[in-house]
C-alpha atoms as a PDB file:
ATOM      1  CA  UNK A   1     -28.884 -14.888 -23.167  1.00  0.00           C
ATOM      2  CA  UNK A   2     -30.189 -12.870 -19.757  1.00  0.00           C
ATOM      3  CA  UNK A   3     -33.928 -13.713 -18.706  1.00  0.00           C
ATOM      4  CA  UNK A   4     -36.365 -11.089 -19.702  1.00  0.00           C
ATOM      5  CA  UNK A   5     -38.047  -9.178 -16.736  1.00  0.00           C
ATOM      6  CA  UNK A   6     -41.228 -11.296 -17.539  1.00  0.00           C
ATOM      7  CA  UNK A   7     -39.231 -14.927 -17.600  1.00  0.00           C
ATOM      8  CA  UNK A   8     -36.487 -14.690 -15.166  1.00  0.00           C
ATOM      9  CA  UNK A   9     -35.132 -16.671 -11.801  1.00  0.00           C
ATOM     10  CA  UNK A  10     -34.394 -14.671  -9.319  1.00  0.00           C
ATOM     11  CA  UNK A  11     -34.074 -15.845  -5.565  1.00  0.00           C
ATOM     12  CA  UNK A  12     -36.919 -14.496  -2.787  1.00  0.00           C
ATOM     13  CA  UNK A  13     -37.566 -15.150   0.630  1.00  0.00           C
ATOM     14  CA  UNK A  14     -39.936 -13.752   2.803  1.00  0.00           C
ATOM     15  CA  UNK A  15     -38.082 -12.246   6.138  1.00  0.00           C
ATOM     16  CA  UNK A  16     -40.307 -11.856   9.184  1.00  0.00           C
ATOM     17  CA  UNK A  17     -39.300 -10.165  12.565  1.00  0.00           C
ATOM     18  CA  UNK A  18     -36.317 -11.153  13.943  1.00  0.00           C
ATOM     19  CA  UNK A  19     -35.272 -12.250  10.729  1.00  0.00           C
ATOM     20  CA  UNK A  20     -34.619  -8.559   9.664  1.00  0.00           C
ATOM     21  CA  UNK A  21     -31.762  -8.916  12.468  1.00  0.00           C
ATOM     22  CA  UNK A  22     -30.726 -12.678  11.422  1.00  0.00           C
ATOM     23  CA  UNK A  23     -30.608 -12.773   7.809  1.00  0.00           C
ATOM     24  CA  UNK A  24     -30.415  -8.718   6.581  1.00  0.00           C
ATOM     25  CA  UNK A  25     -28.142  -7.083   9.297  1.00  0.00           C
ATOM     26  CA  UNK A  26     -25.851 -10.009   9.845  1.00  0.00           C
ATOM     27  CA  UNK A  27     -26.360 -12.240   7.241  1.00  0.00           C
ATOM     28  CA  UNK A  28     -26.442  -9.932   4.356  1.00  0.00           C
ATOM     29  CA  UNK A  29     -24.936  -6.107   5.928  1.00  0.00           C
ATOM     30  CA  UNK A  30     -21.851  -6.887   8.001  1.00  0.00           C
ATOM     31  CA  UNK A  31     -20.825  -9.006   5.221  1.00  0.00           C
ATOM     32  CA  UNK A  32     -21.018  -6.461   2.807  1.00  0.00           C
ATOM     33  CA  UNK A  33     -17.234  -6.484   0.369  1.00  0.00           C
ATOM     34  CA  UNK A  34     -18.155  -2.799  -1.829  1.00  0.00           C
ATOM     35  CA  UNK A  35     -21.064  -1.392  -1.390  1.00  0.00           C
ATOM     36  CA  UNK A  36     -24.449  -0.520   1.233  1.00  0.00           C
ATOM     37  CA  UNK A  37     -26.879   1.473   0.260  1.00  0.00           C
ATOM     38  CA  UNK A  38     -29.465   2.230   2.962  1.00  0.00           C
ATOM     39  CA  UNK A  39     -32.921   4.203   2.701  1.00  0.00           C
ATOM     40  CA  UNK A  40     -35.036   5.065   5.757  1.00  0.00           C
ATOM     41  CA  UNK A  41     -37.806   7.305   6.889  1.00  0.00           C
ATOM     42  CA  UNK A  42     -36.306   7.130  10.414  1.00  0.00           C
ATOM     43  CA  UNK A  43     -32.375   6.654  11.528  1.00  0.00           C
ATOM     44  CA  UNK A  44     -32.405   5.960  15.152  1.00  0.00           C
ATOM     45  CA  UNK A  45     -29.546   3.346  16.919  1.00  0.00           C
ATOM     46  CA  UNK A  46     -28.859   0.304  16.217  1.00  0.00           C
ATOM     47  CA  UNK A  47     -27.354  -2.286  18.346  1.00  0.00           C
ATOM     48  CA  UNK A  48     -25.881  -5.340  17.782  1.00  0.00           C
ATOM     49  CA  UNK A  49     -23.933  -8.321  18.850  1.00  0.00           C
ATOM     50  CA  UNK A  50     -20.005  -7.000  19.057  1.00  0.00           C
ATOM     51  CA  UNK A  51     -18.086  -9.044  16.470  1.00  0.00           C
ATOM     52  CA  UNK A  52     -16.575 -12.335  16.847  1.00  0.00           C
ATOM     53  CA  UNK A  53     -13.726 -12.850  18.517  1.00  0.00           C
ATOM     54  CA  UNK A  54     -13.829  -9.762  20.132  1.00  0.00           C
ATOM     55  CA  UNK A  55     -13.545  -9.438  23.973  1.00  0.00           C
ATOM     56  CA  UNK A  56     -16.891  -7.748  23.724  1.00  0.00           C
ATOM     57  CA  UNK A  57     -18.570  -9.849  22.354  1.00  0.00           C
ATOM     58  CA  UNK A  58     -17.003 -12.879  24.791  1.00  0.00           C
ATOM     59  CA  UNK A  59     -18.694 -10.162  27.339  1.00  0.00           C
ATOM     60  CA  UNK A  60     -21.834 -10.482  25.707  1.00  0.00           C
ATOM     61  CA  UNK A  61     -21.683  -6.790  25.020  1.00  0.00           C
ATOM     62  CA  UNK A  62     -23.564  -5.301  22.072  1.00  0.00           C
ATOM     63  CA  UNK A  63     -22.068  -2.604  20.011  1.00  0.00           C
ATOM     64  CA  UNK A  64     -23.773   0.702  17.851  1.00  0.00           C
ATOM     65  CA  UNK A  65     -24.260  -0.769  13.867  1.00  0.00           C
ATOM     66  CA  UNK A  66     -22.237   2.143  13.190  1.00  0.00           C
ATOM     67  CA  UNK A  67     -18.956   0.760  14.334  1.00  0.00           C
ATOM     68  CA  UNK A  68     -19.998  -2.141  11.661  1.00  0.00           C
ATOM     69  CA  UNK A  69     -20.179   0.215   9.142  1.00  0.00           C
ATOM     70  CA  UNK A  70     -17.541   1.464  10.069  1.00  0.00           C
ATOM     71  CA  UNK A  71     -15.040  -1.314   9.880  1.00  0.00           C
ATOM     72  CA  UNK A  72     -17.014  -1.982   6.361  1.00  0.00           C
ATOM     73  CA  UNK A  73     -15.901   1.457   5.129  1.00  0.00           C
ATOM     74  CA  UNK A  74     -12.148   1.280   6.215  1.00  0.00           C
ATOM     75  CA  UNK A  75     -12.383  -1.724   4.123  1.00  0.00           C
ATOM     76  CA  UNK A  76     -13.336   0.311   1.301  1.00  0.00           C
ATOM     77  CA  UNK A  77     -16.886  -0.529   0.938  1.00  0.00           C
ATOM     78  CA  UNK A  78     -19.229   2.399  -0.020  1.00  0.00           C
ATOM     79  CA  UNK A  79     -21.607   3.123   2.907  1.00  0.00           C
ATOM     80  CA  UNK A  80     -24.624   5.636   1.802  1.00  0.00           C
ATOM     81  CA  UNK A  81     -27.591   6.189   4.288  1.00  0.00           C
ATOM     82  CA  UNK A  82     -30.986   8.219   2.659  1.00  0.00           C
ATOM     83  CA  UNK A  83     -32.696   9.448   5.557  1.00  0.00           C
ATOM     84  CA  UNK A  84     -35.620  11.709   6.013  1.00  0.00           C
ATOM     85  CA  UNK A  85     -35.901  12.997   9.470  1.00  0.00           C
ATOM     86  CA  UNK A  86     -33.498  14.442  12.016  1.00  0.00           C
ATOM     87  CA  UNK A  87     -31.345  10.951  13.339  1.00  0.00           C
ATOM     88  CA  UNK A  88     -32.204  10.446  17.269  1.00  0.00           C
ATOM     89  CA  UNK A  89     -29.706  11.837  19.896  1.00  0.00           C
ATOM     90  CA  UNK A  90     -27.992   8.560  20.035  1.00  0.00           C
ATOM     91  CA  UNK A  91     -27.196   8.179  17.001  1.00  0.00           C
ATOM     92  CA  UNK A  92     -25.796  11.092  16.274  1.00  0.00           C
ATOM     93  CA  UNK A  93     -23.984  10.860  19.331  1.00  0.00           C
ATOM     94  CA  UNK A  94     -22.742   7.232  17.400  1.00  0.00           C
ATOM     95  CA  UNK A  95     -21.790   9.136  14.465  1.00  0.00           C
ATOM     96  CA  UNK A  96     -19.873  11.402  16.236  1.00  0.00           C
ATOM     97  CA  UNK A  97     -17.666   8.514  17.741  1.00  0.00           C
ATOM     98  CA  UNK A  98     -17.323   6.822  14.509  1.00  0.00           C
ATOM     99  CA  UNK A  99     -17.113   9.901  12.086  1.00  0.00           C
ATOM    100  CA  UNK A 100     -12.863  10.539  12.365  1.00  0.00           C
ATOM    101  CA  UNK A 101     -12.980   6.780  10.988  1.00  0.00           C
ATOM    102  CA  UNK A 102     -15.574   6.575   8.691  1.00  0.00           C
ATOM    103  CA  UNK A 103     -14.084   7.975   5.204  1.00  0.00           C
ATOM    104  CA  UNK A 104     -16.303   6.366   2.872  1.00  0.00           C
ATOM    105  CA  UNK A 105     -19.367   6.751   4.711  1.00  0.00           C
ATOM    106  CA  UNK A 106     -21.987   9.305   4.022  1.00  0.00           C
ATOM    107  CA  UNK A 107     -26.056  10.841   5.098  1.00  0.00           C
ATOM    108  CA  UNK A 108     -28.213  12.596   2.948  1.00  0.00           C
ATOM    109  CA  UNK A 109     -31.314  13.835   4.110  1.00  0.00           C
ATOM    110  CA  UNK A 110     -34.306  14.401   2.143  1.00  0.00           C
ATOM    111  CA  UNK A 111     -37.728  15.241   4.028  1.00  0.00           C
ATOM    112  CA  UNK A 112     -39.796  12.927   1.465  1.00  0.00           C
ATOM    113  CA  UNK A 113     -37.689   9.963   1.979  1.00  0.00           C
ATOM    114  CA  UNK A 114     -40.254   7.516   3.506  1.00  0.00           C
ATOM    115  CA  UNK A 115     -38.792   4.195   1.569  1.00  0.00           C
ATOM    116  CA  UNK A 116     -36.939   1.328   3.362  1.00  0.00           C
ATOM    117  CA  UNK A 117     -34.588  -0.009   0.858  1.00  0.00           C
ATOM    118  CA  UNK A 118     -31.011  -1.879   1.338  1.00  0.00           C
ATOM    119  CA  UNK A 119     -28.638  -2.989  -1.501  1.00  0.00           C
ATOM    120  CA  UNK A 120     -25.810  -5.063  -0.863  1.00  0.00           C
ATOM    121  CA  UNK A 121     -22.962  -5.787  -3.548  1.00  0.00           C
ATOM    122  CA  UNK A 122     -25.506  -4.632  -5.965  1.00  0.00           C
ATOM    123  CA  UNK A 123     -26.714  -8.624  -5.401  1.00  0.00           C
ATOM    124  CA  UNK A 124     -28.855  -8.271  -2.862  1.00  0.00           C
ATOM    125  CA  UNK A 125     -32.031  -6.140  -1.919  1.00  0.00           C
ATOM    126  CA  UNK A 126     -34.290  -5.252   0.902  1.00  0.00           C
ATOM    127  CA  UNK A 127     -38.128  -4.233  -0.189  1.00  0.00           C
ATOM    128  CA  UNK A 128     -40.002  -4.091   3.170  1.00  0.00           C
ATOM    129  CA  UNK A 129     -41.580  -2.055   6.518  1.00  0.00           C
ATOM    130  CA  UNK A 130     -38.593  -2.036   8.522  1.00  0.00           C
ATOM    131  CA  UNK A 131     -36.770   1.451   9.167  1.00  0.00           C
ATOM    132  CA  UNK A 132     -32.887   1.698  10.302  1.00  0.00           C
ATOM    133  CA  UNK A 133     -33.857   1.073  14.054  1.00  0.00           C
ATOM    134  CA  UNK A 134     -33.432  -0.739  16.983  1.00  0.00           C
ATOM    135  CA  UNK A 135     -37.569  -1.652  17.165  1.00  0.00           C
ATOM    136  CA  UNK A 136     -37.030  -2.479  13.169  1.00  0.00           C
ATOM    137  CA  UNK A 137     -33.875  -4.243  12.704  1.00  0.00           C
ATOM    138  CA  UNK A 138     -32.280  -4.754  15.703  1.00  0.00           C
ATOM    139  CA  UNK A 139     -31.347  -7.381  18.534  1.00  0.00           C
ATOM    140  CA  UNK A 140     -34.624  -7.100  20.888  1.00  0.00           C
ATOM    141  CA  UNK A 141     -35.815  -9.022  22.390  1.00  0.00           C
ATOM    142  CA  UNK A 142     -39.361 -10.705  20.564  1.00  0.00           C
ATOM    143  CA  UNK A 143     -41.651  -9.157  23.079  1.00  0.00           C
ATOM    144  CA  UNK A 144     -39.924  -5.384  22.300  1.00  0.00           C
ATOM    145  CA  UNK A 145     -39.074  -5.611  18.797  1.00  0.00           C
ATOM    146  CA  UNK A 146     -41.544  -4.012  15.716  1.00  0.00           C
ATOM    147  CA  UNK A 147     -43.928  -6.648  13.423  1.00  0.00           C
ATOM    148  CA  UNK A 148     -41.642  -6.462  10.347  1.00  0.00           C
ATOM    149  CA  UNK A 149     -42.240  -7.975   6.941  1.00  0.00           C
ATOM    150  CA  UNK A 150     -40.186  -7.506   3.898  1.00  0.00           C
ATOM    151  CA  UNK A 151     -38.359  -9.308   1.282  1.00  0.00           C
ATOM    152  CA  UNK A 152     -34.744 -10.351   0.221  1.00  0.00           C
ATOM    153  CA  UNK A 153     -33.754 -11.082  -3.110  1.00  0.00           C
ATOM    154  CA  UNK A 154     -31.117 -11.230  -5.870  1.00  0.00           C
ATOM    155  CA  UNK A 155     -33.382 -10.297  -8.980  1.00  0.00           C
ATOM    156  CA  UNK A 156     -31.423  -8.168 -10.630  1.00  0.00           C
ATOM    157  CA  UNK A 157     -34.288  -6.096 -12.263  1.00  0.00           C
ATOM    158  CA  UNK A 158     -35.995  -5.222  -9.231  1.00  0.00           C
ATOM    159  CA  UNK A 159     -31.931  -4.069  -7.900  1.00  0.00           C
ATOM    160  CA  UNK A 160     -31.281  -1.958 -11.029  1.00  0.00           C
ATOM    161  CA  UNK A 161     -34.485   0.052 -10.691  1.00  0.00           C
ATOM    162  CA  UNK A 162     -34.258   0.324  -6.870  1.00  0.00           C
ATOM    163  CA  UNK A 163     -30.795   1.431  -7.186  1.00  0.00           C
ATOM    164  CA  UNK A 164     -31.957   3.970  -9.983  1.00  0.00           C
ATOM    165  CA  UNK A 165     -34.265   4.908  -8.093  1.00  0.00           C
ATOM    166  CA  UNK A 166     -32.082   5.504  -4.784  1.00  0.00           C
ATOM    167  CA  UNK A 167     -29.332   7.184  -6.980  1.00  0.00           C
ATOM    168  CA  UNK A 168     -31.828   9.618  -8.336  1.00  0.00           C
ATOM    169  CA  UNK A 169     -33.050  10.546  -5.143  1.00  0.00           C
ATOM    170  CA  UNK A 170     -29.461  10.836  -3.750  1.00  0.00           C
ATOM    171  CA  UNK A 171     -27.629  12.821  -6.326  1.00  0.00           C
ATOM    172  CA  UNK A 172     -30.797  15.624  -6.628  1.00  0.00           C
ATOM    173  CA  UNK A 173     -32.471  14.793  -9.599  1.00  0.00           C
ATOM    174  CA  UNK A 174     -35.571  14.854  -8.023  1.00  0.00           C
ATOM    175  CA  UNK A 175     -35.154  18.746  -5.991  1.00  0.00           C
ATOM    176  CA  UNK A 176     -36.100  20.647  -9.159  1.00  0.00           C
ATOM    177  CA  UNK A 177     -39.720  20.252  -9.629  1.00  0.00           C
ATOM    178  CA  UNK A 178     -39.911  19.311  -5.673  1.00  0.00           C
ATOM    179  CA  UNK A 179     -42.892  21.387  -3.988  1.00  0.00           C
ATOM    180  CA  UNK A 180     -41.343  21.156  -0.987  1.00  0.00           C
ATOM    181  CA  UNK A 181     -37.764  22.671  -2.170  1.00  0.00           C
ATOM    182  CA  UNK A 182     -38.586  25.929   0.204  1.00  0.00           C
ATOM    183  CA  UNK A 183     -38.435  24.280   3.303  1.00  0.00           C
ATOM    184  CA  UNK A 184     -36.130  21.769   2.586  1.00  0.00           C
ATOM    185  CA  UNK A 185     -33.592  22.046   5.217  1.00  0.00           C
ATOM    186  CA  UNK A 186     -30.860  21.250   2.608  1.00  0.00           C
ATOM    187  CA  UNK A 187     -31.392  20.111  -1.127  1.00  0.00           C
ATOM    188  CA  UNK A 188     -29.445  17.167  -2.606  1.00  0.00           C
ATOM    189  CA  UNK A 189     -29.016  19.552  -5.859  1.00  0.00           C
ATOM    190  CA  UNK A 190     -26.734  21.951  -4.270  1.00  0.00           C
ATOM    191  CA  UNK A 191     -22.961  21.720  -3.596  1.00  0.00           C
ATOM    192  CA  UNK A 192     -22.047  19.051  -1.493  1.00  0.00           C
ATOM    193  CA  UNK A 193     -20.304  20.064   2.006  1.00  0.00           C
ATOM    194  CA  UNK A 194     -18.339  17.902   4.477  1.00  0.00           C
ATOM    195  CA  UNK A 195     -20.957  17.218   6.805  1.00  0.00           C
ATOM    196  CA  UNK A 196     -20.004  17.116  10.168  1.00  0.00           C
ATOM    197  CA  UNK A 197     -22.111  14.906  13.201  1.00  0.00           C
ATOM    198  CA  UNK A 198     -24.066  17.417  15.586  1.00  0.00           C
ATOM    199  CA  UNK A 199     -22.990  16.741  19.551  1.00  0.00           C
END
């Protein structure tokens, strides 16, 4: 018999800082074996230590978090980023490296998008303040990095709404009464296109 959403157990743990990087990015992301689902008001890149084993990383070199998901999505692994705003120059400039090799991997953009959400596996979730950034989830150092608070947990009601509610928002169900539908630069409820990086 499942736990009802007022009596269940459900792991939580408060992450702080540097602990986005730690225990959501490498702990919980890289490791990732079907599925990441990523919201974010802002996209910006992301840096982190180059994989083990690699001569870059014996160099101490530090690679885009795109070339993670990356790797993740030639693995199979379902890679969806919800972004509102316009990604930064370098990022796109990322994407563009990455994009030849990155079936599997796909933006949407929706202006209202202002959550920061991350599902794992469909076991693990994100809640917090922390956008997809260097400042928010990145390898800076402590006296350059954002004040970040959020939470990561396994509760599986709080993933099946905030997957709902991520799904909803991705596949358009939200464009039709949207007020802002007339200057949305694309709507979710239209025909999909292959979207290709800007240079």
């Amino acid at each position: 018999m499942s736990a009802s959403p007022k009596n269940r157990v459900a792991k939580v743990s408060l992450v702080v800082d540097r602990e986005h990087y730690d225990d959501l990015v490498m702990g919980t992301i890289a490791k990732a074996r079907t599925s990441v689902w990523i919201g974010t008001a802002n996209l910006k890149d992301l840096h982190v230590e180059a994989p083990i084993g690699s001569t870059a990383r014996a160099r101490g070199r530090y690679v885009s978090m795109l070339e993670i998901l990356r790797d993740l999505a030639k693995r199979g692994v379902e890679i969806r980023i919800l972004h509102s705003g316009t990604p930064s120059g370098p990022f796109r400039a990322s994407l563009a490296k990455v994009a030849r090799d990155a079936k599997g991997m796909e933006l949407r953009q929706c202006p209202r998008v202002h959550l920061k959400l991350i599902a794992v596996d469909g076991r693990a979730l994100y809640l917090g303040s922390a956008n997809f950034t260097g400042a928010g989830l990145g390898a800076k150092g402590d006296g350059r990095r954002n004040f970040e608070m959020g939470i990561l947990t396994d509760d599986e009601v709080l993933l099946d709404a905030s997957q709902a509610r991520f799904d909803a928002i991705w596949r358009g169900k939200e464009c039709g009464p949207c007020r802002l539908r007339s200057v949305c630069p694309k709507p979710l409820d239209r025909p999909m296109t292959l979207r290709r990086p800007r240079k």
